[in-house]
N, C-alpha and C. Protein backbone atom coordinates (compact mmCIF):
# COMPACT_ATOMS: atom_id res chain seq x y z
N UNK A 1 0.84 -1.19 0.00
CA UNK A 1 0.00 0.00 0.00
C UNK A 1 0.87 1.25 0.00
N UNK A 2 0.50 2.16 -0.57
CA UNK A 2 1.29 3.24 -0.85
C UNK A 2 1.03 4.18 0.55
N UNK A 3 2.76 4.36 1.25
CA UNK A 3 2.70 4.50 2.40
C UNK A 3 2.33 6.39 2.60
N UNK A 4 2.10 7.12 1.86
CA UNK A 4 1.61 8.80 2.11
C UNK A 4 0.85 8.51 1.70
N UNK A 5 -0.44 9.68 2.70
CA UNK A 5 -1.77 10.03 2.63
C UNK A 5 -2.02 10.31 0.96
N UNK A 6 -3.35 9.72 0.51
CA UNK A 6 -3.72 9.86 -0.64
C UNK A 6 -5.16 10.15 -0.76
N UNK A 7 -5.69 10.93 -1.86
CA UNK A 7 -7.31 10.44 -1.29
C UNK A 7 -7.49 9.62 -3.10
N UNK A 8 -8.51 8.56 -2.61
CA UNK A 8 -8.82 8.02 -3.68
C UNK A 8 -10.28 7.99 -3.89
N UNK A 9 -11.11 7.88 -5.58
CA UNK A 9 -12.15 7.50 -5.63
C UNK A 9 -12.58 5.70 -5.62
N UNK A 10 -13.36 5.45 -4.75
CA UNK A 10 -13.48 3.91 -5.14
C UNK A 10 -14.73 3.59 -6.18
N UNK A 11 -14.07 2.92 -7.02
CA UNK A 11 -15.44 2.03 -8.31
C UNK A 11 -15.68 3.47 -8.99
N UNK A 12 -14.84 4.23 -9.16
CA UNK A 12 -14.79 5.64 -9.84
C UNK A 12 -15.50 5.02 -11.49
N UNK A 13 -16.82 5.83 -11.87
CA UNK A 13 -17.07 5.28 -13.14
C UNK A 13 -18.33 3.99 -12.87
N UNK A 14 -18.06 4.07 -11.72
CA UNK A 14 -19.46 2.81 -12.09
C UNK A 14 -19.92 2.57 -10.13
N UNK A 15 -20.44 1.68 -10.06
CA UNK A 15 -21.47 1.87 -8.38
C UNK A 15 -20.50 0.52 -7.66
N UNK A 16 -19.66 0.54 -6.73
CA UNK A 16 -19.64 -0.09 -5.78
C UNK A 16 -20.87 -1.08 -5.40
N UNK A 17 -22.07 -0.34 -5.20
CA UNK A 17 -23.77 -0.89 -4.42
C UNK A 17 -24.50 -1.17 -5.57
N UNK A 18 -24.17 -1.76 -6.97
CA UNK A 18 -24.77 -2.30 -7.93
C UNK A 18 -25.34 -3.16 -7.54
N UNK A 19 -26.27 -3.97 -8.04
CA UNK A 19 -26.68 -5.46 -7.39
C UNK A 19 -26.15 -6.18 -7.81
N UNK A 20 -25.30 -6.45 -8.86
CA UNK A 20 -24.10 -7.30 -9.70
C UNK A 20 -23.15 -7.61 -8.77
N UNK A 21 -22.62 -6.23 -8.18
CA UNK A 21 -21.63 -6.54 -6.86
C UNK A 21 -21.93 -7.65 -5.75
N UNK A 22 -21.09 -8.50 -5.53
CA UNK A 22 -21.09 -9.40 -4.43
C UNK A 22 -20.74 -8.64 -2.94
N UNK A 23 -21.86 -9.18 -2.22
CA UNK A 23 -21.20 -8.54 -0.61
C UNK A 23 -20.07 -8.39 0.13
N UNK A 24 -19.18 -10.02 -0.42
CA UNK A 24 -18.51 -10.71 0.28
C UNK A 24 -17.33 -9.48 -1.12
N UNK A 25 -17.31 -8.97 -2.16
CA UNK A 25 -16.27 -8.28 -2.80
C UNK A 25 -16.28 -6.75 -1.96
N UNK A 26 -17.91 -6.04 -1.76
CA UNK A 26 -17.94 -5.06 -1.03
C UNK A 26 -17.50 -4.93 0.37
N UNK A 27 -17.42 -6.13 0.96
CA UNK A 27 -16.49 -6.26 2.07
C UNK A 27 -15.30 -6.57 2.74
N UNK A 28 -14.80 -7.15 1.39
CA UNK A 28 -13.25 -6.96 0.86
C UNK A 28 -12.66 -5.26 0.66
N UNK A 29 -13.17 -4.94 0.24
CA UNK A 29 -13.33 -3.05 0.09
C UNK A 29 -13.09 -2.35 1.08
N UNK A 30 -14.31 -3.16 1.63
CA UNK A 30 -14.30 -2.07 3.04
C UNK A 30 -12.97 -2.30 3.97
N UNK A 31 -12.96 -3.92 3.63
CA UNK A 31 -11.64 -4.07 5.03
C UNK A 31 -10.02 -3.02 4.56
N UNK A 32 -9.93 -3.09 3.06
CA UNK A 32 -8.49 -2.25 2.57
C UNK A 32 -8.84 -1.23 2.93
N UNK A 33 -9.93 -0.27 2.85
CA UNK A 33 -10.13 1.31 3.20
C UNK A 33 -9.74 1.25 4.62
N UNK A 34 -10.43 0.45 5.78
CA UNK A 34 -10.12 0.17 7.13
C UNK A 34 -8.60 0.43 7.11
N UNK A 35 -8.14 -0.59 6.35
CA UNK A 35 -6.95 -1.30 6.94
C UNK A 35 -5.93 -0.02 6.50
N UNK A 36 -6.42 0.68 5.46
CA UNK A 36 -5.23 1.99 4.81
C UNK A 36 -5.70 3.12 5.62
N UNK A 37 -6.11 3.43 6.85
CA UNK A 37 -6.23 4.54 7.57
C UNK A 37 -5.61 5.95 7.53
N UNK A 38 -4.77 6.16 6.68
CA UNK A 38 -4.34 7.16 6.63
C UNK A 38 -4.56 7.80 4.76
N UNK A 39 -5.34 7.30 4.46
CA UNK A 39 -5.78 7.37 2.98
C UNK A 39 -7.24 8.02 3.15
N UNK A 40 -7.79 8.83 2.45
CA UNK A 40 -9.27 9.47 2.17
C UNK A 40 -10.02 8.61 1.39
N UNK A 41 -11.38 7.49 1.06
CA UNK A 41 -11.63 6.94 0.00
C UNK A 41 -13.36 7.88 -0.02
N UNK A 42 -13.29 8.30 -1.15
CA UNK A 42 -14.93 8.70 -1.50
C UNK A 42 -15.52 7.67 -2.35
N UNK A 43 -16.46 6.96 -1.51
CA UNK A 43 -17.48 5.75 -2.52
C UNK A 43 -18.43 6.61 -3.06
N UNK A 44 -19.04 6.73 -3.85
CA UNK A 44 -20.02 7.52 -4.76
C UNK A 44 -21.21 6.46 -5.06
N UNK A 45 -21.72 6.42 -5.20
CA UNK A 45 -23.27 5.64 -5.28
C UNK A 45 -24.78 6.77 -5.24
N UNK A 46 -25.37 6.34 -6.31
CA UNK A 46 -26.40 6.67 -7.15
C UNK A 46 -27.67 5.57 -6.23
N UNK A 47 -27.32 4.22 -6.02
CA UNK A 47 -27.88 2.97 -4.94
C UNK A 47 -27.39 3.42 -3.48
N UNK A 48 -27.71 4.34 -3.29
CA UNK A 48 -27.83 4.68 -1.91
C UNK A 48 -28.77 4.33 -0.50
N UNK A 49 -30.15 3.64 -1.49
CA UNK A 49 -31.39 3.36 -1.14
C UNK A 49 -30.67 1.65 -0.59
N UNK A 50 -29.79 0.93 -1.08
CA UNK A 50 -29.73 -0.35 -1.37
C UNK A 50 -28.38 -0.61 -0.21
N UNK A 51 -27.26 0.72 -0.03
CA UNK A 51 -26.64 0.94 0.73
C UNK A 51 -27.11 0.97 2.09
N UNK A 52 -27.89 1.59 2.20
CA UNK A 52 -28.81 1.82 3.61
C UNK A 52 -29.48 0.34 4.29
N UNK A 53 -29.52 -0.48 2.89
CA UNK A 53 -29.54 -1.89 3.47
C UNK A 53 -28.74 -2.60 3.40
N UNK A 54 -27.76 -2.53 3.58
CA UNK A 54 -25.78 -2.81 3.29
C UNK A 54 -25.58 -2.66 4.76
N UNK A 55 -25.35 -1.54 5.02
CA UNK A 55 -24.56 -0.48 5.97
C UNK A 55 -24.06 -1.42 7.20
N UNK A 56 -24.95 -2.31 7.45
CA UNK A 56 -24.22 -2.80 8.69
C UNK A 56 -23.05 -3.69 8.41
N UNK A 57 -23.19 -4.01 7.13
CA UNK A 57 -22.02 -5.42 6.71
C UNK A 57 -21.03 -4.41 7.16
N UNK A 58 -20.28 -3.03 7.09
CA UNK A 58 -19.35 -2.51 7.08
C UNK A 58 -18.93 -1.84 8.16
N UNK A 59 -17.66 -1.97 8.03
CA UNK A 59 -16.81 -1.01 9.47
C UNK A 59 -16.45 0.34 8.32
N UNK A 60 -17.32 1.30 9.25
CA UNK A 60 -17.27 2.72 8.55
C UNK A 60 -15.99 3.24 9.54
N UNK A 61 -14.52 3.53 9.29
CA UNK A 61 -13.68 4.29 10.12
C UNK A 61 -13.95 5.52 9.52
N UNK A 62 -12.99 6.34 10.00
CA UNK A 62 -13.60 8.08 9.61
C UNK A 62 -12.58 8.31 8.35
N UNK A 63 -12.04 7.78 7.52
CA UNK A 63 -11.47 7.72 6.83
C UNK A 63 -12.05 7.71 5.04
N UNK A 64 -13.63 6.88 5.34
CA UNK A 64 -14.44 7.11 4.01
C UNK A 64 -15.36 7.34 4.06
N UNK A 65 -15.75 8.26 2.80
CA UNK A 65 -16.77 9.22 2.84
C UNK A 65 -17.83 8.59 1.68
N UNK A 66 -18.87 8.90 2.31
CA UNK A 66 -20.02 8.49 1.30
C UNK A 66 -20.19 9.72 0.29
N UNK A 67 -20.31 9.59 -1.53
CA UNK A 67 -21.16 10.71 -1.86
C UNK A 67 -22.11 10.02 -2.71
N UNK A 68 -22.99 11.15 -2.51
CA UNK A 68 -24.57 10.40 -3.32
C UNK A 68 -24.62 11.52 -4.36
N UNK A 69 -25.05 11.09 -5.80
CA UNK A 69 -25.41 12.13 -6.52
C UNK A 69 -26.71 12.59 -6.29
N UNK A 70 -27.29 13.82 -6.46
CA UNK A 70 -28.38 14.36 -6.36
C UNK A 70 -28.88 15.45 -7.67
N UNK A 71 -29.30 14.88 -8.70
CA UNK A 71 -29.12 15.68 -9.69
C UNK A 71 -29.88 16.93 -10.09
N UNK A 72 -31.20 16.51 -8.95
CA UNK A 72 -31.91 17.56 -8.93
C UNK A 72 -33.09 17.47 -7.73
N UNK A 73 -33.88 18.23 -8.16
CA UNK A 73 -34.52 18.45 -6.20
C UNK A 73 -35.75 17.19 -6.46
N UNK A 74 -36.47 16.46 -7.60
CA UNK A 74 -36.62 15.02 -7.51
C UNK A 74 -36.15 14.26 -6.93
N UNK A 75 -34.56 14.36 -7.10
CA UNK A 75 -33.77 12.91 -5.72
C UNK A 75 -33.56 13.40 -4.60
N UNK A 76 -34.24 14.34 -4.05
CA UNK A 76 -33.38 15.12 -2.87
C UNK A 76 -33.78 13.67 -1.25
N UNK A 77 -34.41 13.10 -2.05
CA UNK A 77 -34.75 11.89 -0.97
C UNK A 77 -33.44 10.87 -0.80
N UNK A 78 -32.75 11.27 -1.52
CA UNK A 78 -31.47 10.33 -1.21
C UNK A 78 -30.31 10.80 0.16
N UNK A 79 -30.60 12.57 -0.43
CA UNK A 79 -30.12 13.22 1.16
C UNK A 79 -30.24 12.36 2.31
N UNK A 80 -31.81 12.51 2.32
CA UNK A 80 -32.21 12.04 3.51
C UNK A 80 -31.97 10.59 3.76
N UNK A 81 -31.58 9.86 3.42
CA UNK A 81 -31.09 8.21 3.40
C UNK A 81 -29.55 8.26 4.01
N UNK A 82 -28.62 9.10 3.27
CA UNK A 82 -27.85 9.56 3.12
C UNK A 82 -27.28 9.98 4.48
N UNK A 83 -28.23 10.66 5.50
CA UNK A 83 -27.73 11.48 6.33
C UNK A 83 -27.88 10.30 7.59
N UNK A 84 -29.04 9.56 7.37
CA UNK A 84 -29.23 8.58 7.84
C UNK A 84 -28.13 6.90 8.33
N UNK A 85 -26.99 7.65 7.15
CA UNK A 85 -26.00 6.16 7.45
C UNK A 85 -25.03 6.59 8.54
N UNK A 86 -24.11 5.38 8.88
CA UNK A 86 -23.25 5.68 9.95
C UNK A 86 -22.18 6.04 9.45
N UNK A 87 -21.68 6.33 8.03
CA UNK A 87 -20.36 6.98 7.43
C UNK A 87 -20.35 8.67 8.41
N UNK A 88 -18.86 8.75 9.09
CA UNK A 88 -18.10 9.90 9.22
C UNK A 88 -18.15 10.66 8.22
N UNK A 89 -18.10 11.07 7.06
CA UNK A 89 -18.07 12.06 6.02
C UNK A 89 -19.46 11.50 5.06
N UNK A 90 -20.02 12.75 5.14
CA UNK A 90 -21.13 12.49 3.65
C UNK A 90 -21.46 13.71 3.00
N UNK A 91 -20.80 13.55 1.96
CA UNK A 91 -20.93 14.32 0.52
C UNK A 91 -21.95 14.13 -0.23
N UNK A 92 -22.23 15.39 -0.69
CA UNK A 92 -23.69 15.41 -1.88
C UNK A 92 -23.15 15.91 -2.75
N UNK A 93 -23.30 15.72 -3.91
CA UNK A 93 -22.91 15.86 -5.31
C UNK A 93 -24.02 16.17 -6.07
N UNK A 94 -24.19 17.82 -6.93
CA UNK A 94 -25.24 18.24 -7.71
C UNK A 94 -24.29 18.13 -8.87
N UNK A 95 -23.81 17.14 -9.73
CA UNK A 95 -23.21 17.65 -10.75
C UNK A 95 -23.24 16.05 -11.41
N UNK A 96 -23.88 16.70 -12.80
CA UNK A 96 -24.62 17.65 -13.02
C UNK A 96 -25.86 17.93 -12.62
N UNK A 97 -25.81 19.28 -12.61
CA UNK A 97 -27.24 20.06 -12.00
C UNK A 97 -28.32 20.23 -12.61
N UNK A 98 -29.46 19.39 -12.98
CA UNK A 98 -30.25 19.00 -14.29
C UNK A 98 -31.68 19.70 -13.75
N UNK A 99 -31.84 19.81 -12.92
CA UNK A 99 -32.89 20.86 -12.32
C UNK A 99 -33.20 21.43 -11.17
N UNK A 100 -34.33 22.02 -10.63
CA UNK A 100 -33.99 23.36 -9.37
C UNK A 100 -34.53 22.26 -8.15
N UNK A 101 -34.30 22.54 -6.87
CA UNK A 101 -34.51 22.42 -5.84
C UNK A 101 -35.64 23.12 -5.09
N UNK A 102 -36.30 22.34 -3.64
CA UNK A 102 -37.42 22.91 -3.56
C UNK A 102 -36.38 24.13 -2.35
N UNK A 103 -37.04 25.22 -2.05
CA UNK A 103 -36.32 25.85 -1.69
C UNK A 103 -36.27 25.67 0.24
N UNK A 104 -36.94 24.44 0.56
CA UNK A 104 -37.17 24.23 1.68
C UNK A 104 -36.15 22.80 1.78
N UNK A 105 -34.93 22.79 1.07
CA UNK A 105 -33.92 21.54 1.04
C UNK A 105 -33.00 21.76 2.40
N UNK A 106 -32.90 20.34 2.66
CA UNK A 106 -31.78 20.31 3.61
C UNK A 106 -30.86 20.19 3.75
N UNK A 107 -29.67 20.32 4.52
CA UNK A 107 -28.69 19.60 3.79
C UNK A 107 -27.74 19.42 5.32
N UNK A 108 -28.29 19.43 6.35
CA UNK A 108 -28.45 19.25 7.85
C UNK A 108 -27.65 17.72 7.90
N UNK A 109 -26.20 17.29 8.37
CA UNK A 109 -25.92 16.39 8.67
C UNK A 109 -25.12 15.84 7.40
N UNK A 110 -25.04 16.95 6.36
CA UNK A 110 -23.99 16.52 5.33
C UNK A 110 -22.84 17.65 5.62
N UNK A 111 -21.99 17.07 5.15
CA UNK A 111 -20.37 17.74 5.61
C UNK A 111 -20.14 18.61 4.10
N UNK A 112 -20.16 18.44 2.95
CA UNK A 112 -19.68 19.18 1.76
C UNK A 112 -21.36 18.84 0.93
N UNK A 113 -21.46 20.17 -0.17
CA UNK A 113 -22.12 19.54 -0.91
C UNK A 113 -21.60 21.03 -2.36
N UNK A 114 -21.68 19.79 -3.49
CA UNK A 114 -20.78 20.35 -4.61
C UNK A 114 -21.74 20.69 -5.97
N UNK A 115 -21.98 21.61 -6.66
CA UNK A 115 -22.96 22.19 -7.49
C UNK A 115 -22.16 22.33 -8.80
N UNK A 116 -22.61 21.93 -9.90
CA UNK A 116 -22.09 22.24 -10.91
C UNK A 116 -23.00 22.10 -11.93
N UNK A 117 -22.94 22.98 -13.67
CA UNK A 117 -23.34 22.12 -14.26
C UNK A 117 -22.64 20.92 -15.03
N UNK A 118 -23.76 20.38 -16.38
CA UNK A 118 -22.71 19.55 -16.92
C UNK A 118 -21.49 19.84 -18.28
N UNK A 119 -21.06 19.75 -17.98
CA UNK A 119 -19.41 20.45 -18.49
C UNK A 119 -18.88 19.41 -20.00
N UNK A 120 -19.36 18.41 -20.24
CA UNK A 120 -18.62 17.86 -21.06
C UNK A 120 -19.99 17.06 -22.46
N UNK A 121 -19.74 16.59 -23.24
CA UNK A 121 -20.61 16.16 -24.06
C UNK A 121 -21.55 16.79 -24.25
N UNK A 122 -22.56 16.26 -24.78
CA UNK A 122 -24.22 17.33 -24.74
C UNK A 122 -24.10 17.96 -23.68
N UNK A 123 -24.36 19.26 -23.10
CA UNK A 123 -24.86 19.78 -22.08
C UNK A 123 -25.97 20.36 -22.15
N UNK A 124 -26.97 19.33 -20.99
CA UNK A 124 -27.88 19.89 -20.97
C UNK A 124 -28.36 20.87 -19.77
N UNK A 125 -29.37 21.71 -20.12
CA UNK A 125 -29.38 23.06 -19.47
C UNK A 125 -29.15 22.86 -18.32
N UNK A 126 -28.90 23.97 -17.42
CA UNK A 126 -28.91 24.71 -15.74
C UNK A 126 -29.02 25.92 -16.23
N UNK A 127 -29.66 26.60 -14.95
CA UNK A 127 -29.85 27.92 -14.91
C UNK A 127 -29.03 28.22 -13.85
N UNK A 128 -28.29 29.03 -13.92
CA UNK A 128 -27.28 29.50 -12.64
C UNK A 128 -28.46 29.94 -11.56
N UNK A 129 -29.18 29.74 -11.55
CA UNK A 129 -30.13 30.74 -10.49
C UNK A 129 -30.19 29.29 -9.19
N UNK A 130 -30.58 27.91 -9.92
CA UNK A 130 -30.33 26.20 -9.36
C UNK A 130 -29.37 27.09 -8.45
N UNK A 131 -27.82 27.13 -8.95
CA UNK A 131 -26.34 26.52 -8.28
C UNK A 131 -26.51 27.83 -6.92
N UNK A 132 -27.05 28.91 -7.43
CA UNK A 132 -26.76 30.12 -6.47
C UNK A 132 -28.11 29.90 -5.41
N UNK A 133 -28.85 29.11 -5.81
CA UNK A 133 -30.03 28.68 -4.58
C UNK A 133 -29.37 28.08 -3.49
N UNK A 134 -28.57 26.83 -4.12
CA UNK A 134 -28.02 25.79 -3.65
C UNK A 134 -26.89 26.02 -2.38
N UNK A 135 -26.40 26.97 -3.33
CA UNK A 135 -25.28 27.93 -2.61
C UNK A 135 -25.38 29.02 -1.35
N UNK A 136 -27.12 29.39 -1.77
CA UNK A 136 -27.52 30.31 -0.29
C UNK A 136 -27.92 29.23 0.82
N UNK A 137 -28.48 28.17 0.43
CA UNK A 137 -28.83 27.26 1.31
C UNK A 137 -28.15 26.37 2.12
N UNK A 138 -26.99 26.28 1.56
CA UNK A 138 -25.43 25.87 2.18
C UNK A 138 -24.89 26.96 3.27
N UNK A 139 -25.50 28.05 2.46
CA UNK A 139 -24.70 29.05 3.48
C UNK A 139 -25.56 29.16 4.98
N UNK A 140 -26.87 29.02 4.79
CA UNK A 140 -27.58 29.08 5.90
C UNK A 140 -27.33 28.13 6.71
N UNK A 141 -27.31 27.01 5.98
CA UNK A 141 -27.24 25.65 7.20
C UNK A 141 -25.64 25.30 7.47
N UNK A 142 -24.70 26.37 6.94
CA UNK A 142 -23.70 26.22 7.36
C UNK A 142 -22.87 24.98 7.07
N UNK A 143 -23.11 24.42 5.74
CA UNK A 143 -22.75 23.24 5.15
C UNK A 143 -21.59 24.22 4.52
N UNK A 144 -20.25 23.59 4.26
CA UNK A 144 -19.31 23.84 2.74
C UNK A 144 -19.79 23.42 1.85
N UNK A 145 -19.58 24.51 0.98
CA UNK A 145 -20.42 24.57 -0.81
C UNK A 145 -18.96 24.66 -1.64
N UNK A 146 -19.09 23.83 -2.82
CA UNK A 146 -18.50 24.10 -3.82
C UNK A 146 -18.97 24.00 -5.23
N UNK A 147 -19.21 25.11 -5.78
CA UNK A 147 -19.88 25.29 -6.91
C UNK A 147 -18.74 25.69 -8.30
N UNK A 148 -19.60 25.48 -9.18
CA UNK A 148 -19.49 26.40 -10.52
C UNK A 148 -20.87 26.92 -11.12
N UNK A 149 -20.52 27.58 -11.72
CA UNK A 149 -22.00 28.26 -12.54
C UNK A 149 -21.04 28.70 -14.27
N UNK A 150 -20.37 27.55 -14.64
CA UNK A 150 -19.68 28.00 -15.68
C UNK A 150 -21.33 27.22 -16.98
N UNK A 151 -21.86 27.81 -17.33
CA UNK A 151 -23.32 27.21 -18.15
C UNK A 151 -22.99 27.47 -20.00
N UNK A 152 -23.13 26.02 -20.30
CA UNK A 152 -22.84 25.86 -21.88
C UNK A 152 -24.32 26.20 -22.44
N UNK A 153 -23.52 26.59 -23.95
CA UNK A 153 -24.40 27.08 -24.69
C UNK A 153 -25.08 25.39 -24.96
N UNK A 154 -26.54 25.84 -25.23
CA UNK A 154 -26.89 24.25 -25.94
C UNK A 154 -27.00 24.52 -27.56
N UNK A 155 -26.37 25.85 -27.83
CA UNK A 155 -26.46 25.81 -29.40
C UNK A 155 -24.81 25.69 -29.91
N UNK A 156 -24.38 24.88 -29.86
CA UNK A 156 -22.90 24.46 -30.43
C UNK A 156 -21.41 24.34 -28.70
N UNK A 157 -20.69 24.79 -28.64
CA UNK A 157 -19.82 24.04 -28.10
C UNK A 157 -18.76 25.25 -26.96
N UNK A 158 -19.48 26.43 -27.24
CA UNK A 158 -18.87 27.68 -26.64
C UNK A 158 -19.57 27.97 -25.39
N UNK A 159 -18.77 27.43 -24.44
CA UNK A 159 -18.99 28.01 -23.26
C UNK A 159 -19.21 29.48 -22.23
N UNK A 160 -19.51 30.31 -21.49
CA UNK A 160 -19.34 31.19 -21.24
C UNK A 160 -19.93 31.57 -19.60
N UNK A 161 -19.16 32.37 -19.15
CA UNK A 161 -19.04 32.45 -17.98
C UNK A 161 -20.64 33.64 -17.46
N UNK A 162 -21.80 32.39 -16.92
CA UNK A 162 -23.06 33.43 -16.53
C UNK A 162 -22.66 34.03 -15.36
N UNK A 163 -22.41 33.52 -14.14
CA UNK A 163 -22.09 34.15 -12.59
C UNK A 163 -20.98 33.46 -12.07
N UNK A 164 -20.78 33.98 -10.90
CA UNK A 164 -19.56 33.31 -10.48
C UNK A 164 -20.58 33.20 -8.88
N UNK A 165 -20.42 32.26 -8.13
CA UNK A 165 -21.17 32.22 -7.01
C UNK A 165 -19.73 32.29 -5.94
């Protein structure tokens, strides 16, 4: 194991909490994150719902962080699942930011939550008005926000800078 602090993504590109995944591989996982304590691992999972019925197979040390995507204020029910597990760090991920939030969101018991739109291939719309909601509502509940509001044209490939939050 590579002996300086690193942070890594785990199953970067695809779900750890697939149902394809075997328990007995997800708990192989868990024991190297354990066992590398001085390493950061962010698991990312979209099956967060399926995690929440996982959670006990695993020894959560404070070392890995859950993030859930939330792409828009439709999934904001994953928050709440989310806030609900016994992981030390839990990250929310708006990126991409595919539509607005109700303006009564929480975000109470998450440690970071990150706003963006989508930046690469088709991009489809955001309105910077989403990321700067997102961004006052972080500020109230005293969550760390990390945003962009960099918003592509959807008529060809030129980007341009609407706000800066």
């Amino acid at each position: 194991m590579n002996p300086q602090a690193s942070a890594y993504e785990v199953a970067f590109g695809s779900d750890l909490f697939h149902s394809d995944i075997p328990l007995e591989f997800q708990r192989r996982v868990f024991e190297v994150m354990n066992k590398a304590h001085w390493h950061t691992f962010s698991v990312g999972t979209k099956r967060i719902a399926r995690l929440a019925l996982l959670h006990f197979n695993f020894n959560w040390t404070k070392n890995i962080q859950v993030t859930v995507p939330v792409e828009s204020g439709e999934y904001d029910w994953r928050i709440d699942i989310l806030r609900g597990l016994p992981a030390k760090r839990k990250a929310v991920s708006i990126v991409p930011m595919l539509g607005p939030f109700d303006e009564d969101v929480d975000f109470t018991g998450i440690d970071i939550v990150g706003a963006a739109p989508e930046t690469w291939g088709y991009k489809r719309p955001c309105d910077p008005e989403w990321i700067a909601m997102i961004r006052r509502k972080c500020l109230e509940q005293e969550i760390p926000f990390s945003g962009d509001t960099v918003v592509y044209s959807t008529e060809g490939d030129k980007a341009y800078a609407v706000r800066s939050v």
